[in-house]
PDB file of N, CA and C in Angstrom:
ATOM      1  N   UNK A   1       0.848  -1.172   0.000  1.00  0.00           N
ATOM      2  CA  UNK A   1       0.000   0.000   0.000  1.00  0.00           C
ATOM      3  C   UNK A   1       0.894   1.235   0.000  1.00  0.00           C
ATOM      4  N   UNK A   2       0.401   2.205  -0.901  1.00  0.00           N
ATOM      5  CA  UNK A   2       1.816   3.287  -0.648  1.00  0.00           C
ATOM      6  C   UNK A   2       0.403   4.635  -0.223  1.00  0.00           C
ATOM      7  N   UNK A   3       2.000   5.031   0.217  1.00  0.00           N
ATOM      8  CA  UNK A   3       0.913   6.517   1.180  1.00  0.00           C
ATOM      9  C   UNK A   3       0.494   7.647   0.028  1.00  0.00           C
ATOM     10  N   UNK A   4      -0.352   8.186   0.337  1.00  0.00           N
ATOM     11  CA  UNK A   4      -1.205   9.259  -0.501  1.00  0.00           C
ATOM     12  C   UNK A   4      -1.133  10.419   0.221  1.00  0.00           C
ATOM     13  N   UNK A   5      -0.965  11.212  -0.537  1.00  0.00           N
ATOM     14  CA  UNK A   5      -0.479  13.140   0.593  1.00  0.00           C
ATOM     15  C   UNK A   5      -2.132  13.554   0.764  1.00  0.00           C
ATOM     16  N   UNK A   6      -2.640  14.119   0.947  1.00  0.00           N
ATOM     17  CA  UNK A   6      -4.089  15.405   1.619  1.00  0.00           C
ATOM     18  C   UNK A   6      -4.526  15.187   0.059  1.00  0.00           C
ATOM     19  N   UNK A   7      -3.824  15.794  -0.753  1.00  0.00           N
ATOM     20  CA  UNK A   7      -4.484  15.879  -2.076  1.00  0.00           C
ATOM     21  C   UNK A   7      -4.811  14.485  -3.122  1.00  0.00           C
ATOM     22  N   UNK A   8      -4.193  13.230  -2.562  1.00  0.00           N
ATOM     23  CA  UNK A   8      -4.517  12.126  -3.172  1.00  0.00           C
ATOM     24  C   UNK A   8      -3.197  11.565  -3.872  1.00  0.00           C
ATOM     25  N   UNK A   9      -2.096  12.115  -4.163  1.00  0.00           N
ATOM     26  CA  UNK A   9      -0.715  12.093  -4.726  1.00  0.00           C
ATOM     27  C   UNK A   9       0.086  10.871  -3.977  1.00  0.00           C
ATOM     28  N   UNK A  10       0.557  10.532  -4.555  1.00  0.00           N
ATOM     29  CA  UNK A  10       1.617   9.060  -4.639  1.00  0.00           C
ATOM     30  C   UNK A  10       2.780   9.943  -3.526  1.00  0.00           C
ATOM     31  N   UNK A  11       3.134   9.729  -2.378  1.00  0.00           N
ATOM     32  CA  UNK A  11       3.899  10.220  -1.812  1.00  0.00           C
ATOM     33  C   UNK A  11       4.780   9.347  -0.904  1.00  0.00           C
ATOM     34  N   UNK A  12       5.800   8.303  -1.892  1.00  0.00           N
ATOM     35  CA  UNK A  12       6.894   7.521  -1.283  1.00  0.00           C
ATOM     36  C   UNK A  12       7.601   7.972   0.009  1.00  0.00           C
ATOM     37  N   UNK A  13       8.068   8.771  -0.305  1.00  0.00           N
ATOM     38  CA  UNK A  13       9.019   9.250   0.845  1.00  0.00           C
ATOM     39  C   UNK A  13       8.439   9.303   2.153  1.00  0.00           C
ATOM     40  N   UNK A  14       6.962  10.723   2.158  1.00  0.00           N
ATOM     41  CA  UNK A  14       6.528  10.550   3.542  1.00  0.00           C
ATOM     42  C   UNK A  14       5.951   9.095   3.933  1.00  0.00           C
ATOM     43  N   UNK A  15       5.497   7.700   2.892  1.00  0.00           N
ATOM     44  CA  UNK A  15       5.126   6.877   3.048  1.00  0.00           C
ATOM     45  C   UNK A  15       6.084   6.238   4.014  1.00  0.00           C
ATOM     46  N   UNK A  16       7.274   6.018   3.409  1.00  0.00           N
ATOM     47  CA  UNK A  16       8.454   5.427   4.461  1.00  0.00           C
ATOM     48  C   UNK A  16       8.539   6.139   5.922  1.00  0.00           C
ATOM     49  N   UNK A  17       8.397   7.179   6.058  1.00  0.00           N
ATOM     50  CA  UNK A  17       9.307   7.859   7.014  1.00  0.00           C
ATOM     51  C   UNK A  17       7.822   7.344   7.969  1.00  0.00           C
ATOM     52  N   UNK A  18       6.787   7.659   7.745  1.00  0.00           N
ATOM     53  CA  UNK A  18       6.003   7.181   8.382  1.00  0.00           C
ATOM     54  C   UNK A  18       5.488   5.820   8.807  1.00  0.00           C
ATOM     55  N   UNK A  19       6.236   4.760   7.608  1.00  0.00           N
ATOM     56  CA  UNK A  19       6.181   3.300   8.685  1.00  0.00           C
ATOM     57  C   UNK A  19       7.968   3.513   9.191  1.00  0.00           C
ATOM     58  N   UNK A  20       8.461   3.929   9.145  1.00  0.00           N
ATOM     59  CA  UNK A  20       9.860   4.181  10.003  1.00  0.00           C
ATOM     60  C   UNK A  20       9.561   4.364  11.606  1.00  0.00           C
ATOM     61  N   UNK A  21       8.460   5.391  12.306  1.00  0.00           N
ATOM     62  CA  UNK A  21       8.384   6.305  12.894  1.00  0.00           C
ATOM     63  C   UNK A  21       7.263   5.009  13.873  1.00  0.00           C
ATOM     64  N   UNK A  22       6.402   4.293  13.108  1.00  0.00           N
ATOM     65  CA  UNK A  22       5.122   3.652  13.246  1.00  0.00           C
ATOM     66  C   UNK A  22       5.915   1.874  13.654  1.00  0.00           C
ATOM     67  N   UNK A  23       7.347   1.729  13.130  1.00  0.00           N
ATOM     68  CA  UNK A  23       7.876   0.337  13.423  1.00  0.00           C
ATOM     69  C   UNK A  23       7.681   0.382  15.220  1.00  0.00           C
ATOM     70  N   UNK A  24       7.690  -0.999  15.485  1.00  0.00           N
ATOM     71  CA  UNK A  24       7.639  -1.306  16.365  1.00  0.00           C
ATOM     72  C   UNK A  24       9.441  -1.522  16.880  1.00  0.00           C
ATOM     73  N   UNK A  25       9.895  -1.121  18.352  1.00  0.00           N
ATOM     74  CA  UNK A  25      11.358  -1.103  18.481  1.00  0.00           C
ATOM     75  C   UNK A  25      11.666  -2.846  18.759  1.00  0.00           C
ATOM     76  N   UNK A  26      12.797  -2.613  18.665  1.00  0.00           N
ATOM     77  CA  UNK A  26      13.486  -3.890  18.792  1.00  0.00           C
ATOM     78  C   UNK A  26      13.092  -4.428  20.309  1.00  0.00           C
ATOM     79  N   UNK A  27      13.023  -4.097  21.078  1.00  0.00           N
ATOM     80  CA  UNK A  27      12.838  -4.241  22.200  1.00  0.00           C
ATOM     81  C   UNK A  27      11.756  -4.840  22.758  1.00  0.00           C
ATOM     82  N   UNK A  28      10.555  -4.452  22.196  1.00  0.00           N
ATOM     83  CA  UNK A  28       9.211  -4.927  22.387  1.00  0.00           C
ATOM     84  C   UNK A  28       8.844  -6.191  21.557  1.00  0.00           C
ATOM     85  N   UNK A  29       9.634  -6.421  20.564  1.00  0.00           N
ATOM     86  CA  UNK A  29       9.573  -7.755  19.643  1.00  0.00           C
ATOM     87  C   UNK A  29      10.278  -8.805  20.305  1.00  0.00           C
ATOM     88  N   UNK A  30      11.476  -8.250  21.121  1.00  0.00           N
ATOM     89  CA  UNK A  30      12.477  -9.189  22.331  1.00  0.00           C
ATOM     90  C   UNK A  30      11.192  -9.461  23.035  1.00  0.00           C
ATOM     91  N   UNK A  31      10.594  -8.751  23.874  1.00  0.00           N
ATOM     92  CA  UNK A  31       9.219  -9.054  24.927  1.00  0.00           C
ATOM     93  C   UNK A  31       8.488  -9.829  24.692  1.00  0.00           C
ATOM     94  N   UNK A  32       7.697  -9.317  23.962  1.00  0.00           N
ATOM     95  CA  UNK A  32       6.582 -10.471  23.229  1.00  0.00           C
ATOM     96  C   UNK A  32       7.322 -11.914  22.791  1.00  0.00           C
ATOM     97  N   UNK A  33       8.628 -12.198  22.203  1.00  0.00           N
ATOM     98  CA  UNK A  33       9.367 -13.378  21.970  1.00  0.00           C
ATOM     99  C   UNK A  33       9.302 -14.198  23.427  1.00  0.00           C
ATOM    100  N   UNK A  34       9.654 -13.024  24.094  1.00  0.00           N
ATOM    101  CA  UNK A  34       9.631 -13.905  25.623  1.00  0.00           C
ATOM    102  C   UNK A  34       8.842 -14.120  26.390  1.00  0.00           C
ATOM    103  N   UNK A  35       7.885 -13.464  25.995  1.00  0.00           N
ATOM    104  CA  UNK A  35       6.094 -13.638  26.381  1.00  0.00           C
ATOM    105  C   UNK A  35       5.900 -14.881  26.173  1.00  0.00           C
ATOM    106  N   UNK A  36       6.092 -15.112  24.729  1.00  0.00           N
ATOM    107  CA  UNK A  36       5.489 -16.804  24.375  1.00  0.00           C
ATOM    108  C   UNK A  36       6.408 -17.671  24.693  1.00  0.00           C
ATOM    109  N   UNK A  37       7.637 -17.575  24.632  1.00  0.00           N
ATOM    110  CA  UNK A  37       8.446 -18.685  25.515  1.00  0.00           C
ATOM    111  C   UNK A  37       8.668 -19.212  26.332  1.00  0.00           C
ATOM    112  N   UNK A  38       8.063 -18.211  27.411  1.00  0.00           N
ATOM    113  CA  UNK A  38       8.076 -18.306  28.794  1.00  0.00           C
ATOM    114  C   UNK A  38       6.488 -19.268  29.272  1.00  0.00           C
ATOM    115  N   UNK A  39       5.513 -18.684  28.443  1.00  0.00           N
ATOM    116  CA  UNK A  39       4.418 -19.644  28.400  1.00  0.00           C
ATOM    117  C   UNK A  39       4.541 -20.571  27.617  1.00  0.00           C
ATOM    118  N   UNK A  40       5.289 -20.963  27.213  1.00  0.00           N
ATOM    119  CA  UNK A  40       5.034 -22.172  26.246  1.00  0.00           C
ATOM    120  C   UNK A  40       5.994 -23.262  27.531  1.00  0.00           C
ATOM    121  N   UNK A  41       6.892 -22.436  28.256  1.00  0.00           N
ATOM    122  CA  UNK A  41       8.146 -23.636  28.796  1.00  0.00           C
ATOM    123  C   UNK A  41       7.371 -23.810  29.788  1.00  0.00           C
ATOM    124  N   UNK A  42       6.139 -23.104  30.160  1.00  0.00           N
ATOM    125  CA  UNK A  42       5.425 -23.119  31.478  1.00  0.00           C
ATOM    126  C   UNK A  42       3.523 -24.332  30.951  1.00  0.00           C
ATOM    127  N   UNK A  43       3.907 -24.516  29.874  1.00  0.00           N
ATOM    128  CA  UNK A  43       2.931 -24.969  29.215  1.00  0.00           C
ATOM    129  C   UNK A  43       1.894 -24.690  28.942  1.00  0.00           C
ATOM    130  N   UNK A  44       1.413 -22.828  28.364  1.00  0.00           N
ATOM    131  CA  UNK A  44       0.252 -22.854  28.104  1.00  0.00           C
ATOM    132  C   UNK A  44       0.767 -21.778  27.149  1.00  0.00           C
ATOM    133  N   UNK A  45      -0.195 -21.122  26.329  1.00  0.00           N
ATOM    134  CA  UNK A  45       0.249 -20.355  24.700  1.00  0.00           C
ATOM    135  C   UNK A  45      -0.900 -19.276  24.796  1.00  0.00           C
ATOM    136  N   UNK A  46      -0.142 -18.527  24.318  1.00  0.00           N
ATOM    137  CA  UNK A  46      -0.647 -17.013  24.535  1.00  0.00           C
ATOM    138  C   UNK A  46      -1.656 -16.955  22.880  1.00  0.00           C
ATOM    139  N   UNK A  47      -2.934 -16.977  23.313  1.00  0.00           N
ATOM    140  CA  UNK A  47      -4.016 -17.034  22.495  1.00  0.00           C
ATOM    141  C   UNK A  47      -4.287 -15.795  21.933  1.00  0.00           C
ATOM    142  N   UNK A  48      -4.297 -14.402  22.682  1.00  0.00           N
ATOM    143  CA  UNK A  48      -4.860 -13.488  21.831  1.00  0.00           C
ATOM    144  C   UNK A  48      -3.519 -12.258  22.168  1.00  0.00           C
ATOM    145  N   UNK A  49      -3.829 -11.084  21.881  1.00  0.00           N
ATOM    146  CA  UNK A  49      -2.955  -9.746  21.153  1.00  0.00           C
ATOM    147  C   UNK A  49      -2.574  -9.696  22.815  1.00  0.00           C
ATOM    148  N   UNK A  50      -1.629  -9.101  22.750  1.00  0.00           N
ATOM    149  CA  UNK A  50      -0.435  -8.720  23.844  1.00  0.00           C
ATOM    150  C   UNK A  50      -0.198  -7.287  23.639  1.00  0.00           C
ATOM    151  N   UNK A  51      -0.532  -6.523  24.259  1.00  0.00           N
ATOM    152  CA  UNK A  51      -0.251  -4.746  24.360  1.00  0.00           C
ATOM    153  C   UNK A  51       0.717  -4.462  25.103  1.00  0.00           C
ATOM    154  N   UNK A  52       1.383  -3.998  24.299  1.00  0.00           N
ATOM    155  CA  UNK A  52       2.955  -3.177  25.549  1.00  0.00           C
ATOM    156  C   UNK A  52       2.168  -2.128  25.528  1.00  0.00           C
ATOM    157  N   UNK A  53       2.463  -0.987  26.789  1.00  0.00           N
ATOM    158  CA  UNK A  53       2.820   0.543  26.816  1.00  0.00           C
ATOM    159  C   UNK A  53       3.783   0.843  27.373  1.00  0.00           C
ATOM    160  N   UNK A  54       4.308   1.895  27.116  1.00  0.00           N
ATOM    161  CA  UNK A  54       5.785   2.505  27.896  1.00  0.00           C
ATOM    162  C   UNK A  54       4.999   3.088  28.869  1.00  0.00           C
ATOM    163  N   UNK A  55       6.046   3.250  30.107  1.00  0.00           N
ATOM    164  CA  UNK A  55       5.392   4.372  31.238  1.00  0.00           C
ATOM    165  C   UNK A  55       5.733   5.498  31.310  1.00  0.00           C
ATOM    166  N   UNK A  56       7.129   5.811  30.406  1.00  0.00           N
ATOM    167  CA  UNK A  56       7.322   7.082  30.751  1.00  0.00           C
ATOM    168  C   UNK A  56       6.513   8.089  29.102  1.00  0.00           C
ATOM    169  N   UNK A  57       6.873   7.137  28.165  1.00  0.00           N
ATOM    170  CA  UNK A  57       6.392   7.944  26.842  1.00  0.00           C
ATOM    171  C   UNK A  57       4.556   7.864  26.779  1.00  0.00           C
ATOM    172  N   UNK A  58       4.041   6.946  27.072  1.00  0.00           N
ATOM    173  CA  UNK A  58       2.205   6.092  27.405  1.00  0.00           C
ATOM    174  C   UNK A  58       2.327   6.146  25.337  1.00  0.00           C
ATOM    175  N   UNK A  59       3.389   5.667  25.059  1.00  0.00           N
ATOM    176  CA  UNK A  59       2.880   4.803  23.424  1.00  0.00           C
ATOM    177  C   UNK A  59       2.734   3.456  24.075  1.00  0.00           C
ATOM    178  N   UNK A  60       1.577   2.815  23.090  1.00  0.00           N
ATOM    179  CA  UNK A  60       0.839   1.530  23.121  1.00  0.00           C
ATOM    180  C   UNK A  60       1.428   1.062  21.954  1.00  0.00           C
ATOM    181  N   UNK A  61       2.101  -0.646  21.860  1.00  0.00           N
ATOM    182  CA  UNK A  61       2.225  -1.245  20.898  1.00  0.00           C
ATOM    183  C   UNK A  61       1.510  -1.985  21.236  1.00  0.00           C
ATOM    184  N   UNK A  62       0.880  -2.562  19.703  1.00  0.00           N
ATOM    185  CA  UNK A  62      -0.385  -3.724  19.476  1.00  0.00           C
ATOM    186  C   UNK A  62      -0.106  -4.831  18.661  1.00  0.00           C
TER     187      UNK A  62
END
């Protein structure tokens, strides 16, 4: 899907910078990895969506 500017225009660049900005950090993909590992070595599996938030910034990853 590529991003479209206000006026409807093909706009690559802000398209990137904006899933750049929108990636999820390395850090929270470490978490969630260890979310399910930790339940899986404990024997049960994480069925539905897992929400991080930061406490000091309050962004929500989904």
């Amino acid at each position: 899907m590529s991003y479209r500017s206000k006026e409807g225009y093909r706009d690559p660049t802000a398209g990137e910078a904006i899933k750049e900005v929108d990636k999820e950090p390395d850090n929270i993909r470490w978490l969630r990895k260890m979310f399910r590992e930790v339940a899986g070595l404990l024997g049960y599996e994480i069925v539905g969506r897992v929400v991080v938030r930061g406490r000091k910034t309050k962004r929500t990853w989904r």
